[in-house]
C-alpha atoms as a PDB file:
ATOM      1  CA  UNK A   1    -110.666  16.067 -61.010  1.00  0.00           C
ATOM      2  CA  UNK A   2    -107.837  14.094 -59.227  1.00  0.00           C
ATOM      3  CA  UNK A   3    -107.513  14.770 -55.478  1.00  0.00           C
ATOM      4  CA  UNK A   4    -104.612  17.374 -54.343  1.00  0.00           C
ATOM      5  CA  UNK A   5    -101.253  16.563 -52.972  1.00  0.00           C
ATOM      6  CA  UNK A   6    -100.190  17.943 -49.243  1.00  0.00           C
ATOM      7  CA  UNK A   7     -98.420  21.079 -49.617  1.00  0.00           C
ATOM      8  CA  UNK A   8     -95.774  20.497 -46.847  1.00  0.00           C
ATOM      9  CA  UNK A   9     -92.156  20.474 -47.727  1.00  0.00           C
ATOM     10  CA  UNK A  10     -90.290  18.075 -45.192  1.00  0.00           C
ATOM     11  CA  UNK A  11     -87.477  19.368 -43.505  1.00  0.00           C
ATOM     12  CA  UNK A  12     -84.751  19.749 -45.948  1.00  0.00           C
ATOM     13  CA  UNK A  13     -86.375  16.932 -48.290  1.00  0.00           C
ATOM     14  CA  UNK A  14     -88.863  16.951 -51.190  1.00  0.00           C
ATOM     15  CA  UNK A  15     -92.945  17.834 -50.846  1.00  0.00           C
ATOM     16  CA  UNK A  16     -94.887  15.402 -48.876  1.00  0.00           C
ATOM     17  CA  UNK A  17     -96.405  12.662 -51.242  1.00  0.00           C
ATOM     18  CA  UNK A  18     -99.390  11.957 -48.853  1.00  0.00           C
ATOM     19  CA  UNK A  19    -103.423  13.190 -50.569  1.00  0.00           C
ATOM     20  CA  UNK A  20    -104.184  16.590 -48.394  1.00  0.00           C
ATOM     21  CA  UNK A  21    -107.976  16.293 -46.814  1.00  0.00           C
ATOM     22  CA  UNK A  22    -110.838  17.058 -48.741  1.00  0.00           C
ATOM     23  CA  UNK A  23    -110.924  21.292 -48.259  1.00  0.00           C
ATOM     24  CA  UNK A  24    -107.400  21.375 -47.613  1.00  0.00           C
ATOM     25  CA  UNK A  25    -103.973  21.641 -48.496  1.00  0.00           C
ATOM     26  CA  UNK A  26    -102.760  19.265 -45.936  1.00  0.00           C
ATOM     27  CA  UNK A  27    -102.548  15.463 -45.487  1.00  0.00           C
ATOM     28  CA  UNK A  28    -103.579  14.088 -41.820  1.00  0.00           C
ATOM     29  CA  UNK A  29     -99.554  13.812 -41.041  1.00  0.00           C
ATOM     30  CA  UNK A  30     -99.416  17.337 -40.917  1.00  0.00           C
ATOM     31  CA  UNK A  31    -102.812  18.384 -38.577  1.00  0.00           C
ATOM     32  CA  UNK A  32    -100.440  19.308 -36.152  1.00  0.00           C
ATOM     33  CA  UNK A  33     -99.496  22.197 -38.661  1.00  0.00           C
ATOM     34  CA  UNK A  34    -102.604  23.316 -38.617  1.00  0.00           C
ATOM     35  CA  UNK A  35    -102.236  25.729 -35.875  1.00  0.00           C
ATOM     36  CA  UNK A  36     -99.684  27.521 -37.819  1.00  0.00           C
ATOM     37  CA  UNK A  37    -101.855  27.891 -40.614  1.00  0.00           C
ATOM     38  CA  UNK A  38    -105.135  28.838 -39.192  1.00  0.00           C
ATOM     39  CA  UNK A  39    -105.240  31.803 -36.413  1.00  0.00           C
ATOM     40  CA  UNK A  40    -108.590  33.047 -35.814  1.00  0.00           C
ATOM     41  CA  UNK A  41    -110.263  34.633 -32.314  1.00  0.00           C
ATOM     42  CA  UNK A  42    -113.709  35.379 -31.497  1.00  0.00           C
ATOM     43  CA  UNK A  43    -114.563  39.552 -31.591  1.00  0.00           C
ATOM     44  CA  UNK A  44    -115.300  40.684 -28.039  1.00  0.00           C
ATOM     45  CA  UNK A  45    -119.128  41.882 -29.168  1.00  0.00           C
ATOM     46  CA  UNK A  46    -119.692  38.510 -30.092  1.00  0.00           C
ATOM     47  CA  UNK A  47    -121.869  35.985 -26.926  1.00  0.00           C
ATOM     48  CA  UNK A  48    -122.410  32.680 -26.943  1.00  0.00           C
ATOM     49  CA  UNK A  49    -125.586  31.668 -24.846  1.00  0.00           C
ATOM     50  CA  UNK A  50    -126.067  27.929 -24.200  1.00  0.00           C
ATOM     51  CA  UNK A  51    -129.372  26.579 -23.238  1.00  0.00           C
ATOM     52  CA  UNK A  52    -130.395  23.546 -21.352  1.00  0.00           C
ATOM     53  CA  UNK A  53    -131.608  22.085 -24.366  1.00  0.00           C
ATOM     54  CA  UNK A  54    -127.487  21.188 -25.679  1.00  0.00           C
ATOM     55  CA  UNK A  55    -128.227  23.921 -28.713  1.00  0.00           C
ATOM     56  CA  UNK A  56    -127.123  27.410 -28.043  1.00  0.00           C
ATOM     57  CA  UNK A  57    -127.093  30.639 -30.093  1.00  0.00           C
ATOM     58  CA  UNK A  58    -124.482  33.022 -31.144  1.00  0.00           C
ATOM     59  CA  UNK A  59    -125.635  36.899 -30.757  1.00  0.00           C
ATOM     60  CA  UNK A  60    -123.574  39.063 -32.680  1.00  0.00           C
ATOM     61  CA  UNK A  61    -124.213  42.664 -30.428  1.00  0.00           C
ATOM     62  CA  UNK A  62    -122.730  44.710 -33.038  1.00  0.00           C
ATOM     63  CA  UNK A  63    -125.750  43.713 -35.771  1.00  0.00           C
ATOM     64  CA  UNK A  64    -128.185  42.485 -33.168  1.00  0.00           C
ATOM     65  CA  UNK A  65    -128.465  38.739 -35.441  1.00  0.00           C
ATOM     66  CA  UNK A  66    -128.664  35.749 -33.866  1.00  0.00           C
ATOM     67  CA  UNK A  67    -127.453  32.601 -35.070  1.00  0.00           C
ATOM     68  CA  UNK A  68    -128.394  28.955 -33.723  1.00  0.00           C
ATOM     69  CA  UNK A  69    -126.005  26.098 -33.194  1.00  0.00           C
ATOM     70  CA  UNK A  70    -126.874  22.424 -32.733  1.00  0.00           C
ATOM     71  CA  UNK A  71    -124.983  20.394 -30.122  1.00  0.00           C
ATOM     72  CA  UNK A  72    -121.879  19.930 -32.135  1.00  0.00           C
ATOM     73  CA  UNK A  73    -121.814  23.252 -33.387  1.00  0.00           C
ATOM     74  CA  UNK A  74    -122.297  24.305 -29.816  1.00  0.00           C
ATOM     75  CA  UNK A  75    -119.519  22.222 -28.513  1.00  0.00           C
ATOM     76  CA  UNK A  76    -116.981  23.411 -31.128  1.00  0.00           C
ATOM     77  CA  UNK A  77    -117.964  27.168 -30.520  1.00  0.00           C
ATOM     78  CA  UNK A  78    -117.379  27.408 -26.933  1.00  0.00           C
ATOM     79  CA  UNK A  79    -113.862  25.447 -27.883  1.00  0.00           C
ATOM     80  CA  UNK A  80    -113.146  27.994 -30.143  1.00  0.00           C
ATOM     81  CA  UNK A  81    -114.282  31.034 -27.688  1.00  0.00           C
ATOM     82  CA  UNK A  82    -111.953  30.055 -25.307  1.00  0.00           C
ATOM     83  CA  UNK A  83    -108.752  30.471 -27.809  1.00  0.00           C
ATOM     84  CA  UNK A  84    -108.179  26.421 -28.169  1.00  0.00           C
ATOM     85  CA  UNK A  85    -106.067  25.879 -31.349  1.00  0.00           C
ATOM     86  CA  UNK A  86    -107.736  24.127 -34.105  1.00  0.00           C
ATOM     87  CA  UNK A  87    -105.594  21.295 -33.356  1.00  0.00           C
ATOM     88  CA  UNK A  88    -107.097  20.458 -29.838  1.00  0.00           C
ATOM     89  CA  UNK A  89    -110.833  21.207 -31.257  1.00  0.00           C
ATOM     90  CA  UNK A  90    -110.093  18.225 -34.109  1.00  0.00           C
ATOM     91  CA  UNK A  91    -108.816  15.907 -31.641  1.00  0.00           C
ATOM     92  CA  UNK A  92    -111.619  16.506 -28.704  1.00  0.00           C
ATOM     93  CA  UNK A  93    -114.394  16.633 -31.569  1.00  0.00           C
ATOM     94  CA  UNK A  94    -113.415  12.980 -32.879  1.00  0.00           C
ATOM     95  CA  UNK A  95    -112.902  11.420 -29.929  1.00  0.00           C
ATOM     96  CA  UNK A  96    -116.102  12.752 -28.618  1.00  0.00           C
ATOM     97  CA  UNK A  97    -118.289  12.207 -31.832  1.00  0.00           C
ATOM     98  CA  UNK A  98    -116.288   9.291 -33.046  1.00  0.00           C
ATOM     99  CA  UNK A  99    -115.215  10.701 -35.993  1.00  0.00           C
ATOM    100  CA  UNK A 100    -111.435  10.419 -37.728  1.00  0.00           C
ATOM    101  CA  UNK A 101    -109.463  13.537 -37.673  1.00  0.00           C
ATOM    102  CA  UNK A 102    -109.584  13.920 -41.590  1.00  0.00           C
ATOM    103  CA  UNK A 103    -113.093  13.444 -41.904  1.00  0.00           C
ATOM    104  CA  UNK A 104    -113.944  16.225 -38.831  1.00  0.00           C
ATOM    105  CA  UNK A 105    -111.419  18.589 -40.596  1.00  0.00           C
ATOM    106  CA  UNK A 106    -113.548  18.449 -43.859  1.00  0.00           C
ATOM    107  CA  UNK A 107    -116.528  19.291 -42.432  1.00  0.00           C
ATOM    108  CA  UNK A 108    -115.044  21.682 -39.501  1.00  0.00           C
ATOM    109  CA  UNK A 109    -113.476  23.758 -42.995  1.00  0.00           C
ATOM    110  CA  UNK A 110    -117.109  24.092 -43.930  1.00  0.00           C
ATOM    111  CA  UNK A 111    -117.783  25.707 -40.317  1.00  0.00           C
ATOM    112  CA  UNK A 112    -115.544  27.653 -39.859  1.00  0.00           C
ATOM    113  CA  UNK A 113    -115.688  29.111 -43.523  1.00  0.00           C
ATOM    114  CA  UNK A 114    -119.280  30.238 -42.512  1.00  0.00           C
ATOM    115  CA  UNK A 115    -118.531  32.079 -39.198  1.00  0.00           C
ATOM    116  CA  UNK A 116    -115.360  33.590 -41.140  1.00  0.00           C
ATOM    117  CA  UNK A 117    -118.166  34.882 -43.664  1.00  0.00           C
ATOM    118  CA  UNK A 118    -120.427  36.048 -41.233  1.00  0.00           C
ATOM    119  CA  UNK A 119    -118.050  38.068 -39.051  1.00  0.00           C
ATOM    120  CA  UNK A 120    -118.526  35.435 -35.686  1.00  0.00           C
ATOM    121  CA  UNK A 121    -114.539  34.321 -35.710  1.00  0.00           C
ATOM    122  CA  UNK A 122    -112.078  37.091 -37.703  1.00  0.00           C
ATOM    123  CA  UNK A 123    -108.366  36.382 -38.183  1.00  0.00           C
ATOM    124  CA  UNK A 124    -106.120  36.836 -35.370  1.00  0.00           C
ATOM    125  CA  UNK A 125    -102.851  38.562 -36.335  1.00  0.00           C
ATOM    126  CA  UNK A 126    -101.713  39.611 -33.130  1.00  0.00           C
ATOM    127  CA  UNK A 127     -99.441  35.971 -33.125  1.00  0.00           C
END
């Protein structure tokens, strides 16, 4: 199976010709669309606990689970509790793991896909 195209139309021109990320339907031009694209929030009877340990835990008050982060899942979490647009978690995830954009987005799609599933981030549709 061949990889997929970006989606994006340019202004007035033709599709973009650049190969969207791996999970997406974007190339790495068009992160900054991202935001756009992907509107999510936290629910208010979800708590994130660090501990002193860098790992953390999610505790979902409406179904009494609990759900464990590592230190990157941790740091991305807290990003995304505080609103920050996918677009500033990418950039402050690579440059603090190391890590290109494309190649955080990939696995970030994975991520978030599971806390979508699992009720921890819904979509926000008050933008």
């Amino acid at each position: 199976m061949g990889k997929k195209r970006c989606s994006f139309v340019k202004k007035g021109k033709r599709n973009c010709r650049n190969l969207a990320i791996e999970g997406f339907t974007f190339c790495e031009a068009h992160i900054s669309e991202v935001d756009s694209l992907i509107k999510y929030r936290v629910p208010d009877h979800i708590v994130l606990e660090p501990s002193d340990n860098d790992q953390g835990f999610i505790f979902d008050s409406n179904l009494g689970h609990i759900y464990f982060l590592n230190s990157t899942g941790l740091y991305i979490y807290s990003m995304m509790r505080e609103n920050k647009p996918i677009t500033v978690i990418v950039k402050a995830v690579a440059r603090r793991y190391g890590t290109g954009s494309s190649k955080f987005l990939s696995d970030f799609r994975n991520f978030y896909d599971n806390l979508m599933e699992m009720g921890l981030i819904v979509p926000n549709e008050d933008d």
